[in-house]
PDB file of N, CA and C in Angstrom:
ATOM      1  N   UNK A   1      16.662  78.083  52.831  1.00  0.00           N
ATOM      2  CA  UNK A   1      16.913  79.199  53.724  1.00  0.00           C
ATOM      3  C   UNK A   1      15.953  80.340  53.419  1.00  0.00           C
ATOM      4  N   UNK A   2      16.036  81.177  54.315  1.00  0.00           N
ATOM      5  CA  UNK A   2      14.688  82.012  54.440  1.00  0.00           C
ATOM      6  C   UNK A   2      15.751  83.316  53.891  1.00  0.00           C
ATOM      7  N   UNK A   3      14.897  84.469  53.622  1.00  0.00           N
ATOM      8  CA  UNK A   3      15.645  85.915  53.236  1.00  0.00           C
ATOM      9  C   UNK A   3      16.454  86.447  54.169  1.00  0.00           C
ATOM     10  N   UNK A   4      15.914  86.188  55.053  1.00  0.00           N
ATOM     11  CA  UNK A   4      16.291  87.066  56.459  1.00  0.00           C
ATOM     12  C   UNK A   4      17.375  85.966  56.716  1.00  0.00           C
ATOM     13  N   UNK A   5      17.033  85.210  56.977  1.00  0.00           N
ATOM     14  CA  UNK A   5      18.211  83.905  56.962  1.00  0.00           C
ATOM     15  C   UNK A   5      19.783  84.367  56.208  1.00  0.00           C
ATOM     16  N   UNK A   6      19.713  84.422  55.000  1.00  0.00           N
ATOM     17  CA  UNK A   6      20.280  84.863  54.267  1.00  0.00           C
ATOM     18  C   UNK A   6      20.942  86.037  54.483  1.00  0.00           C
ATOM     19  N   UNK A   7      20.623  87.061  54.628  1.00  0.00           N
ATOM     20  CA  UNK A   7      20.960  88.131  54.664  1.00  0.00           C
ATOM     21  C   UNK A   7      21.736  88.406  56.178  1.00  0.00           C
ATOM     22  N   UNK A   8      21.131  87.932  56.715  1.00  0.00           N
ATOM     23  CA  UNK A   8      21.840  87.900  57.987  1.00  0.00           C
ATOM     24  C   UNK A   8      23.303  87.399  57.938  1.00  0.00           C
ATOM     25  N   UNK A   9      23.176  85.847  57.630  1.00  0.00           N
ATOM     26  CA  UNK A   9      24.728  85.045  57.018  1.00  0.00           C
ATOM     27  C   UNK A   9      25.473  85.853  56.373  1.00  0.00           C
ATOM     28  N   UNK A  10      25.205  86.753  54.957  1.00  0.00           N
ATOM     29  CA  UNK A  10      25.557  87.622  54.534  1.00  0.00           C
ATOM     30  C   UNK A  10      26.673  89.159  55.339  1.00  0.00           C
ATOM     31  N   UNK A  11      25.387  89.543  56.260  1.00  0.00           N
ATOM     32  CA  UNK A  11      26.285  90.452  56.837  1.00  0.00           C
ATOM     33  C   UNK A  11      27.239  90.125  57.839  1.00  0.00           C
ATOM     34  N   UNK A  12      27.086  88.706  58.006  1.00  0.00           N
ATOM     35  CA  UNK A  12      28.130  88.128  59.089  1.00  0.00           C
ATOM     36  C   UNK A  12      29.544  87.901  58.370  1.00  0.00           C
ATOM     37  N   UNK A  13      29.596  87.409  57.157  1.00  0.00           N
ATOM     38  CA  UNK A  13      30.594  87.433  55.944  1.00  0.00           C
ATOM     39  C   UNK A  13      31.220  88.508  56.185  1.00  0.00           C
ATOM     40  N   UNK A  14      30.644  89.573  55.871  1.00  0.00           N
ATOM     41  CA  UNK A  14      31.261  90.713  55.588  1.00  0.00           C
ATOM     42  C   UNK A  14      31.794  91.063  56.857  1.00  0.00           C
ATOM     43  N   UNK A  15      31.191  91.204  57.795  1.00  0.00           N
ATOM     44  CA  UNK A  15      31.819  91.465  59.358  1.00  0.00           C
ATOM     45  C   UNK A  15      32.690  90.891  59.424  1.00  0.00           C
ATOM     46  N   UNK A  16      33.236  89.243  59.163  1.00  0.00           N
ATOM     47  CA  UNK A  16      33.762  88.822  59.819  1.00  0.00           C
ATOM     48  C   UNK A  16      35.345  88.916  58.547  1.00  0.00           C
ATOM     49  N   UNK A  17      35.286  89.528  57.419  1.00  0.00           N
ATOM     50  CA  UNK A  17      35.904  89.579  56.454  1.00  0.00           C
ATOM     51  C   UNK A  17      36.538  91.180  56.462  1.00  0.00           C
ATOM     52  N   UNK A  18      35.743  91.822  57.411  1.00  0.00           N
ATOM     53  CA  UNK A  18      36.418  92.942  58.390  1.00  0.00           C
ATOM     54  C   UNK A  18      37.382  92.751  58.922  1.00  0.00           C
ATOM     55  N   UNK A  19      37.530  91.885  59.565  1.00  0.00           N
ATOM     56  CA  UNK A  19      38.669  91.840  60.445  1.00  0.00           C
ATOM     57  C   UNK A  19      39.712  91.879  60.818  1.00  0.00           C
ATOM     58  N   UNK A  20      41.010  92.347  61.422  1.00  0.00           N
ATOM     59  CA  UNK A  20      41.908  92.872  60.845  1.00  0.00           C
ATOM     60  C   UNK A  20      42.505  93.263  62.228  1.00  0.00           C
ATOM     61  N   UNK A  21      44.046  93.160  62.252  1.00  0.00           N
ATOM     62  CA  UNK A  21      44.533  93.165  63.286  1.00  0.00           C
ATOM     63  C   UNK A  21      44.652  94.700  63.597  1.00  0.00           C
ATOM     64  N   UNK A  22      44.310  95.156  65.028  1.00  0.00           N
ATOM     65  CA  UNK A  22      44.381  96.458  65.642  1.00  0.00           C
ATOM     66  C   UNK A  22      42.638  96.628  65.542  1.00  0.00           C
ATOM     67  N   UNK A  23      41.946  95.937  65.134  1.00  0.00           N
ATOM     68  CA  UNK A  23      40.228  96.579  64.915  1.00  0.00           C
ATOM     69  C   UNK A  23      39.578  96.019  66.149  1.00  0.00           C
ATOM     70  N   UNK A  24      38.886  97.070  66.565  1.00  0.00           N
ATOM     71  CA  UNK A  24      38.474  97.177  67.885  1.00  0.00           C
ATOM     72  C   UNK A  24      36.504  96.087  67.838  1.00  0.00           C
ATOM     73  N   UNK A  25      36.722  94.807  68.299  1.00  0.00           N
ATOM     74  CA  UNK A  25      35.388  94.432  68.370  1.00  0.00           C
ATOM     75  C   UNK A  25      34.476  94.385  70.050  1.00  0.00           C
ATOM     76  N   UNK A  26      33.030  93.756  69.523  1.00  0.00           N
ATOM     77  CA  UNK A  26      32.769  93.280  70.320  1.00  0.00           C
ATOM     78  C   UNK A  26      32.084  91.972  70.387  1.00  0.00           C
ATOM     79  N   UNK A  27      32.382  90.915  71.391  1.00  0.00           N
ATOM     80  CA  UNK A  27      31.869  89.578  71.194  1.00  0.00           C
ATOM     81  C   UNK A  27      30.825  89.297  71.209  1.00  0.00           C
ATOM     82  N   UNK A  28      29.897  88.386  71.370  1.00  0.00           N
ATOM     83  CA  UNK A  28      28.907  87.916  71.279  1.00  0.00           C
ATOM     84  C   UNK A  28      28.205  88.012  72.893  1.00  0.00           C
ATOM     85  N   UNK A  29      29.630  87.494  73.564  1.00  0.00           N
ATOM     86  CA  UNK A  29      29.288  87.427  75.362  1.00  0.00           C
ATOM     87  C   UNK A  29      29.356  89.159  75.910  1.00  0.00           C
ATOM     88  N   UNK A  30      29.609  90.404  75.011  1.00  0.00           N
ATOM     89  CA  UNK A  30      29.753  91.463  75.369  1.00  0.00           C
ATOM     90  C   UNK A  30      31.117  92.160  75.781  1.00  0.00           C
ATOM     91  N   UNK A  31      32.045  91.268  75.556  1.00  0.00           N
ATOM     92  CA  UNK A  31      33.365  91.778  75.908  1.00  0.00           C
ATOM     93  C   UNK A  31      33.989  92.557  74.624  1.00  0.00           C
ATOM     94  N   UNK A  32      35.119  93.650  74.855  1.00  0.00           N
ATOM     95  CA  UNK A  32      35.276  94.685  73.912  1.00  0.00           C
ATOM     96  C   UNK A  32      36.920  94.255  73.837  1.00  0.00           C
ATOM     97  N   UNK A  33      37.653  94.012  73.145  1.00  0.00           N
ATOM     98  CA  UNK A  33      38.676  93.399  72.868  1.00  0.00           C
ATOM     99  C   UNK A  33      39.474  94.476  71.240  1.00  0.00           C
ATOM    100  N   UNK A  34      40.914  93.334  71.045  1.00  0.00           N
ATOM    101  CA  UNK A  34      41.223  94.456  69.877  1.00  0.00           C
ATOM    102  C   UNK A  34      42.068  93.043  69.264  1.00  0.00           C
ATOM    103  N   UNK A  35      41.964  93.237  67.884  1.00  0.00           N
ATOM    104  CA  UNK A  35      41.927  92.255  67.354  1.00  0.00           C
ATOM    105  C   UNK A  35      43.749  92.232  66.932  1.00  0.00           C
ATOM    106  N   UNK A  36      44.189  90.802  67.610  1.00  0.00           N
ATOM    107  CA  UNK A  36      45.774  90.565  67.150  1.00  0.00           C
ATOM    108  C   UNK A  36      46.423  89.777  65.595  1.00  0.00           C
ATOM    109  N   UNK A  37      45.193  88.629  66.088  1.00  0.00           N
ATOM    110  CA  UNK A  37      45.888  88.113  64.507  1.00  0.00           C
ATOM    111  C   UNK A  37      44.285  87.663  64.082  1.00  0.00           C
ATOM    112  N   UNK A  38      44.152  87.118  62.979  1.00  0.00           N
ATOM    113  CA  UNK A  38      43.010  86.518  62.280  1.00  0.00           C
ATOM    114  C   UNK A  38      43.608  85.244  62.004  1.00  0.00           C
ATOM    115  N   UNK A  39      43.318  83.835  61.703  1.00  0.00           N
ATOM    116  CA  UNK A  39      43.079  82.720  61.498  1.00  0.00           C
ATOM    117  C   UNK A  39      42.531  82.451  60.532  1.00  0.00           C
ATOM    118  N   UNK A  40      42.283  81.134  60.104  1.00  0.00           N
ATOM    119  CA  UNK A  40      41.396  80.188  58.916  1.00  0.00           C
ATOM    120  C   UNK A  40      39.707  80.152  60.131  1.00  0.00           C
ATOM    121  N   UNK A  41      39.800  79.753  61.084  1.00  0.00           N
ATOM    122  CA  UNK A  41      38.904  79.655  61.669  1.00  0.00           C
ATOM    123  C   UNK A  41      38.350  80.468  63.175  1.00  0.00           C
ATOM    124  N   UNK A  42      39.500  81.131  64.010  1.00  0.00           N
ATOM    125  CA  UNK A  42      39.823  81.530  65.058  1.00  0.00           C
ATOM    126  C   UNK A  42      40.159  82.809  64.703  1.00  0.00           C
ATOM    127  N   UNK A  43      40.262  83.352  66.120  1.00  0.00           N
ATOM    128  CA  UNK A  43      40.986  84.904  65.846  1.00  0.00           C
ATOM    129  C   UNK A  43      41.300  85.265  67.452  1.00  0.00           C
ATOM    130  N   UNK A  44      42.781  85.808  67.210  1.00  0.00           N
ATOM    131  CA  UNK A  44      43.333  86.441  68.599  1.00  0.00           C
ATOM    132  C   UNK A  44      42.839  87.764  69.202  1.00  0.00           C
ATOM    133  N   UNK A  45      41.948  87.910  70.300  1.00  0.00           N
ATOM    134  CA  UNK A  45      42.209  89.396  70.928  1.00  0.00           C
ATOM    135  C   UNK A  45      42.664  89.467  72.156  1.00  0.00           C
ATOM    136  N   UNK A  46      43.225  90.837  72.188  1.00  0.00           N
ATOM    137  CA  UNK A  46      44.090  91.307  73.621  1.00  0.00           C
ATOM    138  C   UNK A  46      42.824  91.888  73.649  1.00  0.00           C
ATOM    139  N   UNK A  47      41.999  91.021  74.965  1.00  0.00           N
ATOM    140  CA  UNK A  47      41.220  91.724  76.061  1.00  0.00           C
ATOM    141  C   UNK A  47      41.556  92.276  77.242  1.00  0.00           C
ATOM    142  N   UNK A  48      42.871  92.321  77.494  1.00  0.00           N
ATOM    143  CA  UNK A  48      43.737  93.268  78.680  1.00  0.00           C
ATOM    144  C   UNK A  48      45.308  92.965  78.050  1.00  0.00           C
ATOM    145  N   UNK A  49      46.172  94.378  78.362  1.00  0.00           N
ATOM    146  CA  UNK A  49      47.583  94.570  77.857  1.00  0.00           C
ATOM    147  C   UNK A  49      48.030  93.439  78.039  1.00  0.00           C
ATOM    148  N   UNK A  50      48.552  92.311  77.423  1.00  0.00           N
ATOM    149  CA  UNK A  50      49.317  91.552  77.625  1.00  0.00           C
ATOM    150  C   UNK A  50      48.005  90.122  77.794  1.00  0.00           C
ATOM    151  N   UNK A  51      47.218  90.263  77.203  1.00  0.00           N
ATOM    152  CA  UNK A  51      46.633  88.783  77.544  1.00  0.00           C
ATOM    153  C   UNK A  51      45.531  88.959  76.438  1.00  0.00           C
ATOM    154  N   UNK A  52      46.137  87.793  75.548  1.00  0.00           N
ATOM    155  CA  UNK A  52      45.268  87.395  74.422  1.00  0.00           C
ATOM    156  C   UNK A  52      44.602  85.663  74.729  1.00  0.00           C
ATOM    157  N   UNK A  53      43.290  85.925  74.553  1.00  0.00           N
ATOM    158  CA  UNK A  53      42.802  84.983  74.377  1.00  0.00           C
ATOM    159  C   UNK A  53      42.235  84.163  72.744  1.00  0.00           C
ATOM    160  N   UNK A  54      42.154  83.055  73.014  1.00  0.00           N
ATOM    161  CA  UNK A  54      41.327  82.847  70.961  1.00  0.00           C
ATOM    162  C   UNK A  54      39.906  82.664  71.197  1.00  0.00           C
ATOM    163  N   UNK A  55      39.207  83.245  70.516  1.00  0.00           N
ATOM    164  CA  UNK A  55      37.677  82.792  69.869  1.00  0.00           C
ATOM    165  C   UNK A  55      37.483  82.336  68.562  1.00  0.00           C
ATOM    166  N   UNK A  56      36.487  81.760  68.160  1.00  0.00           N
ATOM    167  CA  UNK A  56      36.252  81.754  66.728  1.00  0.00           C
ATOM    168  C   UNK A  56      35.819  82.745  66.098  1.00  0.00           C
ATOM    169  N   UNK A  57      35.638  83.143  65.284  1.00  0.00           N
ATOM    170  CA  UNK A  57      35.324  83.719  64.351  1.00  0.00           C
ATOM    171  C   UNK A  57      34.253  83.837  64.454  1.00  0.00           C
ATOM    172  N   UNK A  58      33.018  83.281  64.653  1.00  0.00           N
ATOM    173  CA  UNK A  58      31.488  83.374  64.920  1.00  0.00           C
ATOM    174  C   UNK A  58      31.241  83.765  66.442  1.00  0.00           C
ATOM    175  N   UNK A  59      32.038  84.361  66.890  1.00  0.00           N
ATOM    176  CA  UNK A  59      32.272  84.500  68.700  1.00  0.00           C
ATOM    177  C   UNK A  59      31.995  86.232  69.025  1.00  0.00           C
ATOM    178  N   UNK A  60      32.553  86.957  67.146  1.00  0.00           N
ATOM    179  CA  UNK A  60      32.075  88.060  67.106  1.00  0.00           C
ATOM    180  C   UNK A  60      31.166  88.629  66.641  1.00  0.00           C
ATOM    181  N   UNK A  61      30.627  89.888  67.668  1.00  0.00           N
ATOM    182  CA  UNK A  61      28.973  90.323  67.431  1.00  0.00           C
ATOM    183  C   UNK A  61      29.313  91.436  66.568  1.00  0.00           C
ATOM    184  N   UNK A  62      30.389  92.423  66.517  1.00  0.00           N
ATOM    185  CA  UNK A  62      30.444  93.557  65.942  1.00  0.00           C
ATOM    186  C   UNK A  62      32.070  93.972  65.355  1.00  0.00           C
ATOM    187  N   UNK A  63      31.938  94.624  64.599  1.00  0.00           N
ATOM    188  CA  UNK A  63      33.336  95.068  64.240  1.00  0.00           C
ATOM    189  C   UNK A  63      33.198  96.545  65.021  1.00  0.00           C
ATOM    190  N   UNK A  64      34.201  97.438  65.740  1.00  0.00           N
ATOM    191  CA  UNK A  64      33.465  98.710  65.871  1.00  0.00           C
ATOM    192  C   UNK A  64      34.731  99.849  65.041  1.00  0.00           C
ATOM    193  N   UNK A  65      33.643 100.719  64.724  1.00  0.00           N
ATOM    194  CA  UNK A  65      34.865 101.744  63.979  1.00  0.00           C
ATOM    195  C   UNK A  65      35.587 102.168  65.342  1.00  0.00           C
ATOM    196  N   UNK A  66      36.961 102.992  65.080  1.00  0.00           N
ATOM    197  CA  UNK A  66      37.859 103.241  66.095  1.00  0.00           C
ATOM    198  C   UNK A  66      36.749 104.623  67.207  1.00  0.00           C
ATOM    199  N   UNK A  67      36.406 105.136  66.434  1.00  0.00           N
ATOM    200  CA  UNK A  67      36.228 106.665  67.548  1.00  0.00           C
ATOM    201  C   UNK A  67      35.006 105.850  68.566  1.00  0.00           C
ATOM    202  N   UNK A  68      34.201 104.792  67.959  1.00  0.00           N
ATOM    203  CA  UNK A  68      33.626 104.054  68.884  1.00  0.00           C
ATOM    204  C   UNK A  68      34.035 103.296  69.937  1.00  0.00           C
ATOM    205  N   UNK A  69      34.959 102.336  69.676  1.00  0.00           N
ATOM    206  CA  UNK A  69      35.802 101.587  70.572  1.00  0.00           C
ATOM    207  C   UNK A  69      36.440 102.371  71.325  1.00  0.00           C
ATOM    208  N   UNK A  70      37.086 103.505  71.196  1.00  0.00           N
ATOM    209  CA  UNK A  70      37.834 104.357  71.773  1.00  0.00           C
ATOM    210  C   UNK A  70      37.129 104.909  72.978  1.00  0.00           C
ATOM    211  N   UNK A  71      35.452 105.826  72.439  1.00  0.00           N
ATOM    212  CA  UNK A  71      34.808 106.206  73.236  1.00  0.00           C
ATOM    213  C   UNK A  71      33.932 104.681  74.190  1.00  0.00           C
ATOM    214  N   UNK A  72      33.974 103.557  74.324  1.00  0.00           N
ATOM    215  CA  UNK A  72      33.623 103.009  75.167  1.00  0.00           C
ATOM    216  C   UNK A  72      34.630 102.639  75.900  1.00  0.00           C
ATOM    217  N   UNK A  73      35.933 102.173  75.637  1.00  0.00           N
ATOM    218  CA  UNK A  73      36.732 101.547  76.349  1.00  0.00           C
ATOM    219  C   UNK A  73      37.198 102.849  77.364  1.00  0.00           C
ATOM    220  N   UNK A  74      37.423 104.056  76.923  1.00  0.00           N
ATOM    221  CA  UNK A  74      38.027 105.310  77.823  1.00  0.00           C
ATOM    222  C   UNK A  74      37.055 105.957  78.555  1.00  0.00           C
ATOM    223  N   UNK A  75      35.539 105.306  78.429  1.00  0.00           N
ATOM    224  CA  UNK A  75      34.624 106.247  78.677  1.00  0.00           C
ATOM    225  C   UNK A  75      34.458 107.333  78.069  1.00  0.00           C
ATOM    226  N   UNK A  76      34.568 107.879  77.285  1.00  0.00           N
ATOM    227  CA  UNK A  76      34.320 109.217  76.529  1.00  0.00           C
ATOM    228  C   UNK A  76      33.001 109.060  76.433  1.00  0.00           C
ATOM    229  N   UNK A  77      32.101 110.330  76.512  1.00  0.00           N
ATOM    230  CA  UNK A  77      31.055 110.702  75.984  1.00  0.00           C
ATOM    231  C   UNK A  77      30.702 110.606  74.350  1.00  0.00           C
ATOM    232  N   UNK A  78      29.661 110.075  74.147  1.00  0.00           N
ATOM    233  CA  UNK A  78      29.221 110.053  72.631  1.00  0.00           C
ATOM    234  C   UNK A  78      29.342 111.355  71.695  1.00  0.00           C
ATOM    235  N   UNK A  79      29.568 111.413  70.790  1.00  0.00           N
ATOM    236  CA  UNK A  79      30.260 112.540  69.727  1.00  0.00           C
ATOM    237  C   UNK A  79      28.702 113.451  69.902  1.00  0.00           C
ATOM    238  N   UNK A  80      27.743 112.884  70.197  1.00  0.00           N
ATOM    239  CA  UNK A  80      26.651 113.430  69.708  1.00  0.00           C
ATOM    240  C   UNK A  80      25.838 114.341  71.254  1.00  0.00           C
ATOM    241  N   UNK A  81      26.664 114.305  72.075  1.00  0.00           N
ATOM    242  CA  UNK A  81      26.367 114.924  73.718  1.00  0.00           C
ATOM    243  C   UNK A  81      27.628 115.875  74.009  1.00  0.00           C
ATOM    244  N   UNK A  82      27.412 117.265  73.588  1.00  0.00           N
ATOM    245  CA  UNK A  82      28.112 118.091  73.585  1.00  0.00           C
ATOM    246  C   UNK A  82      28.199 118.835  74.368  1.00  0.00           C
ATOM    247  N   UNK A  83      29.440 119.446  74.625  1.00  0.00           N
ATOM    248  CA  UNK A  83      29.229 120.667  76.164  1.00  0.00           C
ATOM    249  C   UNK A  83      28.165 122.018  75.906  1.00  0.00           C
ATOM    250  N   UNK A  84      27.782 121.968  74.899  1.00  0.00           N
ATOM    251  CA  UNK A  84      26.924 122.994  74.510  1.00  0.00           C
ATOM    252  C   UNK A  84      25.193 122.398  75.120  1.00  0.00           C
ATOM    253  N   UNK A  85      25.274 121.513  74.690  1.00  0.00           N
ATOM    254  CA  UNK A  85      23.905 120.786  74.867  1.00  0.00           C
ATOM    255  C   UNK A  85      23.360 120.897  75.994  1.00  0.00           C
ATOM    256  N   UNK A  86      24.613 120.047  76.928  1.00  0.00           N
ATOM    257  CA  UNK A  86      24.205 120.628  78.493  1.00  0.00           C
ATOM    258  C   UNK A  86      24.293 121.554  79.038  1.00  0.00           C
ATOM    259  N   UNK A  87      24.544 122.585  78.635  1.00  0.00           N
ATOM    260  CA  UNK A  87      24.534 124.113  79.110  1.00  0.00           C
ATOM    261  C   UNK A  87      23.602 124.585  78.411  1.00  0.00           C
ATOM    262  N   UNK A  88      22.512 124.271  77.552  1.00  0.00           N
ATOM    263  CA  UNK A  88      21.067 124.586  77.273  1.00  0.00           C
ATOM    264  C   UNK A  88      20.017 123.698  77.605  1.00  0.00           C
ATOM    265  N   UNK A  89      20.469 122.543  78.631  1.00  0.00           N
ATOM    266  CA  UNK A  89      19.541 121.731  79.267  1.00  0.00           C
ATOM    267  C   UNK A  89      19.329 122.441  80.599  1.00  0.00           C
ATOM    268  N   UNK A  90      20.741 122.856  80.584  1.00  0.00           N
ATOM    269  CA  UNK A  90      20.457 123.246  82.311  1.00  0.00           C
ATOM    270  C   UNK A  90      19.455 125.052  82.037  1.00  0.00           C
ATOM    271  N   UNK A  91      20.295 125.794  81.494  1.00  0.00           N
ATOM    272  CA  UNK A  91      19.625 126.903  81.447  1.00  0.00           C
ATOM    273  C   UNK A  91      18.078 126.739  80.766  1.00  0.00           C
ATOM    274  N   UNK A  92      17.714 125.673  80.477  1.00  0.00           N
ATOM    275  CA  UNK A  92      15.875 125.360  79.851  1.00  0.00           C
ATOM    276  C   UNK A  92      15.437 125.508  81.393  1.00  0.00           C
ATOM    277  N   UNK A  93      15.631 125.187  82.485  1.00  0.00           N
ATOM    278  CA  UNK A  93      14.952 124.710  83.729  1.00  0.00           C
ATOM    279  C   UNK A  93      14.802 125.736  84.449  1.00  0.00           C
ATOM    280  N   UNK A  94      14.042 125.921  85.336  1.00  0.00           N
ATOM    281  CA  UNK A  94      13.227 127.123  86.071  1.00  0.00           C
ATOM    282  C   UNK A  94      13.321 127.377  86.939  1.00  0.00           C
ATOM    283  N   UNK A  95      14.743 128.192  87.424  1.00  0.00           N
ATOM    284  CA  UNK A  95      15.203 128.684  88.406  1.00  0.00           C
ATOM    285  C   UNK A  95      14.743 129.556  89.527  1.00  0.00           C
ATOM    286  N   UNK A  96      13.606 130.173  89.332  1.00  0.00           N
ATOM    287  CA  UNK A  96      12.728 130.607  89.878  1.00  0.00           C
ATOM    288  C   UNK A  96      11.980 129.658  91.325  1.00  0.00           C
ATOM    289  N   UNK A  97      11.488 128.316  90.785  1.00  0.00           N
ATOM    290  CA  UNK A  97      10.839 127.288  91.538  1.00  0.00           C
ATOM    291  C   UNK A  97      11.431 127.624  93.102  1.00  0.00           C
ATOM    292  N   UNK A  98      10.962 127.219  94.039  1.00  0.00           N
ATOM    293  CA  UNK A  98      11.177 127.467  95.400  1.00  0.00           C
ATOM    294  C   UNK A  98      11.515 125.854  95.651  1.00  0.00           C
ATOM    295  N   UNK A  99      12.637 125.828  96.622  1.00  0.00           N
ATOM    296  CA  UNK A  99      12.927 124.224  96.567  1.00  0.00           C
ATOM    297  C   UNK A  99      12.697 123.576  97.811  1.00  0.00           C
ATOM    298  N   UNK A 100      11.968 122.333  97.404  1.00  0.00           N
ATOM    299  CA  UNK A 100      11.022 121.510  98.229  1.00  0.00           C
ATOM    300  C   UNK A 100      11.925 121.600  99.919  1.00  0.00           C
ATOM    301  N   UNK A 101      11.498 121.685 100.818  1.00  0.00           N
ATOM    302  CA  UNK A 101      11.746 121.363 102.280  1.00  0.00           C
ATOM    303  C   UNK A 101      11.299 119.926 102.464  1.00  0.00           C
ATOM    304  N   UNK A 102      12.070 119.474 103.250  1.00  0.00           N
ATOM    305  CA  UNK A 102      12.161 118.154 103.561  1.00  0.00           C
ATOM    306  C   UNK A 102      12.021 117.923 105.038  1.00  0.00           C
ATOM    307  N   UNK A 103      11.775 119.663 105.982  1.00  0.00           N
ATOM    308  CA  UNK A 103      12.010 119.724 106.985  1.00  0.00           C
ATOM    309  C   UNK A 103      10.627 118.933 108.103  1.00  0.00           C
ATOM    310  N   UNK A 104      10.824 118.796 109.147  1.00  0.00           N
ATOM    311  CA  UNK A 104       9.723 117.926 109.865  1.00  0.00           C
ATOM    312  C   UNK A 104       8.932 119.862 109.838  1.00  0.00           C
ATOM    313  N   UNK A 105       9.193 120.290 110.902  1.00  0.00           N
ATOM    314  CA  UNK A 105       8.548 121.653 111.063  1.00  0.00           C
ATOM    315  C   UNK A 105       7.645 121.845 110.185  1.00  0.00           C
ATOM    316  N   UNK A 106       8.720 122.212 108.683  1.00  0.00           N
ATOM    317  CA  UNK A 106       7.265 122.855 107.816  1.00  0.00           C
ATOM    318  C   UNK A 106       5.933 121.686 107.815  1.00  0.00           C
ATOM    319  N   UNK A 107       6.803 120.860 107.736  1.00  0.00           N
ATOM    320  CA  UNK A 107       5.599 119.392 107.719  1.00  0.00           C
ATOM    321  C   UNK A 107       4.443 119.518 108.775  1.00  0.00           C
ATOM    322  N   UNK A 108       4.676 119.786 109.852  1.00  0.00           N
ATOM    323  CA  UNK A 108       3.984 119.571 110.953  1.00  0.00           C
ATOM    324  C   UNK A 108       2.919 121.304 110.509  1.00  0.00           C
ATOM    325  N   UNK A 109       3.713 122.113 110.587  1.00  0.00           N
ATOM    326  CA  UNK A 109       3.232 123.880 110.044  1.00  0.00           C
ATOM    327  C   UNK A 109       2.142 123.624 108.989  1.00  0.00           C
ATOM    328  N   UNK A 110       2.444 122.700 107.962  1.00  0.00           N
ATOM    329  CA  UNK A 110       1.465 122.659 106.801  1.00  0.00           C
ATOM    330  C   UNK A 110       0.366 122.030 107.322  1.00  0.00           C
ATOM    331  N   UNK A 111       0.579 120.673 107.962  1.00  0.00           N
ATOM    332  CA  UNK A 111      -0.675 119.642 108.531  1.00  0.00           C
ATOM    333  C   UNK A 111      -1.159 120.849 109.293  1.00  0.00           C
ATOM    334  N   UNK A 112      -1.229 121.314 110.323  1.00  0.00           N
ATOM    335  CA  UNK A 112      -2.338 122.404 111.137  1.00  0.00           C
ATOM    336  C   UNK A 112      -2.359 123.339 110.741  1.00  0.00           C
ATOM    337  N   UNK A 113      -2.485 123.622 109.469  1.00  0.00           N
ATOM    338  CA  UNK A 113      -3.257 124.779 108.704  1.00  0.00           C
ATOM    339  C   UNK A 113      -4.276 124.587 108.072  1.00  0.00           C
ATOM    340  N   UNK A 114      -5.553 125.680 108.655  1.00  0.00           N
ATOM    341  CA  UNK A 114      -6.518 125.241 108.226  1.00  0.00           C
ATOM    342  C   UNK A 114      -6.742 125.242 106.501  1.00  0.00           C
ATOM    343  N   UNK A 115      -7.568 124.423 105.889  1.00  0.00           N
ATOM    344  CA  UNK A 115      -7.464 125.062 104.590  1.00  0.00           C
ATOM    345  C   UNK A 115      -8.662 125.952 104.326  1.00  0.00           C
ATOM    346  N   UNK A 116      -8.660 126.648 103.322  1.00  0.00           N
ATOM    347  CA  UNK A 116      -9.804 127.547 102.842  1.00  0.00           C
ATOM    348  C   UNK A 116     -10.228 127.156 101.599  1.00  0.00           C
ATOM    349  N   UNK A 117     -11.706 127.288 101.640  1.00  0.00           N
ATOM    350  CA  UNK A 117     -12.096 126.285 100.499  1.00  0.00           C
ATOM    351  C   UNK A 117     -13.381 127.757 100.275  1.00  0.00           C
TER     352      UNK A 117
END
């Protein structure tokens, strides 16, 4: 086996030695589930209230900490995109600018003006 080989197997151990009923994962196929029971080989998640399916154990891609799982499954915004942030994105921008017309008129007004060169 190669290092990377290794190490990889390694952190899959440990991931999968994570596991633990109520811990919020995600699979391999991308589905976000919450973990019911653990197994010798398998493991239960409720991927909707009331409906557990089994995978194996190698079926999962991630363990996720809770404030993560939480913020994808509810949609929440990332801890790191704050209401402050966007209220100094917006006030960075240049309110001043005159805003584009889309109108035919000016269109036609601009084409027959001569230019000066």
């Amino acid at each position: 086996m190669f290092r990377s080989q290794k190490k990889r197997q390694a952190q899959m151990q440990t991931m999968q030695s994570a596991l633990q009923p109520g811990s919020g994962v995600r699979t391999i196929g991308g589905m976000y589930a919450v973990v019911k029971a653990v197994n010798d080989e398998t493991i239960e998640l409720e991927v909707a209230p009331g409906v557990v399916a089994h995978y194996t154990k190698g079926a999962i891609a991630a363990v996720l900490e809770p404030l993560e799982y939480d913020a994808i499954i509810n949609g929440r915004p990332a801890e790191d995109e704050s209401e402050e942030d966007a209220v100094e994105a917006v006030e960075g921008t240049d309110a001043d600018e005159k805003p584009l017309s889309l109108s035919k008129d000016e269109a036609k007004a601009g084409a027959e003006a001569p230019e000066s060169k």
